[in-house]
Protein backbone atom coordinates (compact mmCIF):
# COMPACT_ATOMS: atom_id res chain seq x y z
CA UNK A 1 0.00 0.00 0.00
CA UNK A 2 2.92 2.65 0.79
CA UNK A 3 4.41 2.27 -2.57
CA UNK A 4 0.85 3.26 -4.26
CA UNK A 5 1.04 6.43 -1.99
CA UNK A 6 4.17 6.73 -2.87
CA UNK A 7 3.42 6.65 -6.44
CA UNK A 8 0.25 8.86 -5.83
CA UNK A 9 0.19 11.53 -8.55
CA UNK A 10 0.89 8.89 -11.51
CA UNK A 11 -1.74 6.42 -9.89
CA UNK A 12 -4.33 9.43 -10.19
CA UNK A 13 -3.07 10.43 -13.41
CA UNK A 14 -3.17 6.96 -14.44
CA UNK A 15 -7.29 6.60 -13.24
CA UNK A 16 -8.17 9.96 -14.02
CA UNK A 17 -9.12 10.74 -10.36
CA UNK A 18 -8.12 12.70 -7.92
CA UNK A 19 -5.96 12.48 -5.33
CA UNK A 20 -8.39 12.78 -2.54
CA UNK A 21 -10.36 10.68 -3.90
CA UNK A 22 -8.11 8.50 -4.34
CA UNK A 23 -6.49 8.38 -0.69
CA UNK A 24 -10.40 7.80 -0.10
CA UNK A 25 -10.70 4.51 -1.76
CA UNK A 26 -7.49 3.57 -0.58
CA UNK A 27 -8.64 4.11 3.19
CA UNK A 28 -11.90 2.16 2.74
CA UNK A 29 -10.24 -0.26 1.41
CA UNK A 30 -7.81 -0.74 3.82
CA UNK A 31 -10.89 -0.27 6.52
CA UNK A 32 -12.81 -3.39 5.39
CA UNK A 33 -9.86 -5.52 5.22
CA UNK A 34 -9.46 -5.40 1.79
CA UNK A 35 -5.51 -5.51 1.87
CA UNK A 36 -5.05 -8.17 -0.85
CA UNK A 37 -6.83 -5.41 -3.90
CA UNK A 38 -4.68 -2.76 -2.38
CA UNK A 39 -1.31 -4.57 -3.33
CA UNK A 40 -2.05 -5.85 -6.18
CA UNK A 41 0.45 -4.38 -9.59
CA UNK A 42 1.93 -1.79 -6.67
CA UNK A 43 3.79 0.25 -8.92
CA UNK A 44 3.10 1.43 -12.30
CA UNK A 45 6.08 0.19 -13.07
CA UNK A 46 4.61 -3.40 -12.73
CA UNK A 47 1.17 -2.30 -14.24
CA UNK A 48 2.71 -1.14 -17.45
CA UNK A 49 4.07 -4.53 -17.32
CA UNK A 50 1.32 -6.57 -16.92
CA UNK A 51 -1.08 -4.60 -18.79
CA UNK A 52 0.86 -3.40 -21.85
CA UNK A 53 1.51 -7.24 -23.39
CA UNK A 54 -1.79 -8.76 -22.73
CA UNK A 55 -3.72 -5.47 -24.01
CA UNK A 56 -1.84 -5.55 -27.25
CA UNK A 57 -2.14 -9.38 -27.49
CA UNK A 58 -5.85 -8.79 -27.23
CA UNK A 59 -6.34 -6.09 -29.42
CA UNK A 60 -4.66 -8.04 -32.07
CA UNK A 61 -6.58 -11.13 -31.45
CA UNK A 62 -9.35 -8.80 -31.91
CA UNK A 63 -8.19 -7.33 -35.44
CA UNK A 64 -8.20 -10.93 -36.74
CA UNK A 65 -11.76 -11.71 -35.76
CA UNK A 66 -12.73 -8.58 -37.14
CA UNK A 67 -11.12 -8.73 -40.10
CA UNK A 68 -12.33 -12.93 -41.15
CA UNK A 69 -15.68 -11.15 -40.17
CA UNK A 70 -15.83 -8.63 -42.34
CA UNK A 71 -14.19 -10.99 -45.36
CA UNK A 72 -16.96 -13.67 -44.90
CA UNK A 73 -19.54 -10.41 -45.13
CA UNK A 74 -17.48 -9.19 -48.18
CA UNK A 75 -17.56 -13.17 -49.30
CA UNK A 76 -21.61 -13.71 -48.71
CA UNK A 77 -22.19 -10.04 -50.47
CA UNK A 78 -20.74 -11.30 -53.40
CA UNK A 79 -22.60 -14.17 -54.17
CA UNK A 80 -25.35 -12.32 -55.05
CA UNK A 81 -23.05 -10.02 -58.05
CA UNK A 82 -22.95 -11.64 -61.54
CA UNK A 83 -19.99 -9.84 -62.42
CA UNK A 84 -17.10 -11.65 -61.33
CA UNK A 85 -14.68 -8.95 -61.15
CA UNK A 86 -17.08 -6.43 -59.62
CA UNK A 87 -17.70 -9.64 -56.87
CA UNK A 88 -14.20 -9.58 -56.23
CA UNK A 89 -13.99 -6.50 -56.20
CA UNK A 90 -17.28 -6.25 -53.10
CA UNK A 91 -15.63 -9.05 -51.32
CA UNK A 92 -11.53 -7.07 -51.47
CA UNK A 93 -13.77 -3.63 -50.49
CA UNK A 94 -15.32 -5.32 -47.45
CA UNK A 95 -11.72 -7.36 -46.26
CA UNK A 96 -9.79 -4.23 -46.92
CA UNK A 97 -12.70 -1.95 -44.47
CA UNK A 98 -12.23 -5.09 -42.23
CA UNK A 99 -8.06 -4.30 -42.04
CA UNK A 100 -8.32 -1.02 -41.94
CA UNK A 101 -10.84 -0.70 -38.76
CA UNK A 102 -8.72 -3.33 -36.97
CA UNK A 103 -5.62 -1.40 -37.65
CA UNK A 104 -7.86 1.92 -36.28
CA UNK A 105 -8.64 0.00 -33.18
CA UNK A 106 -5.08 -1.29 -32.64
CA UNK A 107 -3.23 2.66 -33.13
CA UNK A 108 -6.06 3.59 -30.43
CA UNK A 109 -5.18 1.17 -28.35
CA UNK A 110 -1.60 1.75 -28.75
CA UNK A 111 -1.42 5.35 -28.36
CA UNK A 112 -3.97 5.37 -24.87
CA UNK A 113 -0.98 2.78 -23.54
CA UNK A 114 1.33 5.12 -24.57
CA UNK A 115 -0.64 8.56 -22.67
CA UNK A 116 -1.37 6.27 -20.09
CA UNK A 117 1.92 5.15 -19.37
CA UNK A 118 4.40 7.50 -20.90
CA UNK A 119 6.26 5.84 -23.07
């Protein structure tokens, strides 16, 4: 618990809360016994650690689905086009929107770690 005190000002930058508020939770935590959520990733240090990897992991795990999703769309769409090249042309259109939103998601993702965290 001291080093999250001690680490105070990036664990309220880091929540978006206050200070006070945070020194709040902190203090009913600690009240009910609660020790075991207070130490938890102590340092932001460790956070950044844990959280970076498996966020990024997940987001690209995410991208994937997203993207076989939006090809079997593409794919189904172009079943009903008699044109061949025009159907290959809906099914590319819909995989491409498919890549491009996962890689939207992904830079988002990306860049709040790196606010968040600083680098």
């Amino acid at each position: 618990m001291w080093e999250i005190i001690e680490n105070l000002s990036g664990w309220a930058k880091l929540t978006g809360l206050g200070i006070p508020v945070l020194v709040i939770f902190l203090l009913i935590l600690y009240a009910h016994g609660d020790k075991e959520a207070i130490e938890l990733p102590s340092t932001i240090n460790e956070l950044k650690e844990n959280v970076t990897q498996q966020t990024l992991e997940e987001t690209s795990n995410s991208g994937i689905v997203i993207v076989k999703e939006f090809h079997e769309t593409g794919k189904n769409l172009a079943k009903d086009v008699k044109d061949p090249v025009a159907a290959k042309t809906v099914e590319w259109g819909w995989t491409f929107a498919g890549m491009m939103l996962a890689l939207y998601i992904f830079l988002a993702v990306a860049i709040a770690l790196y606010k968040a965290f600083g680098g």
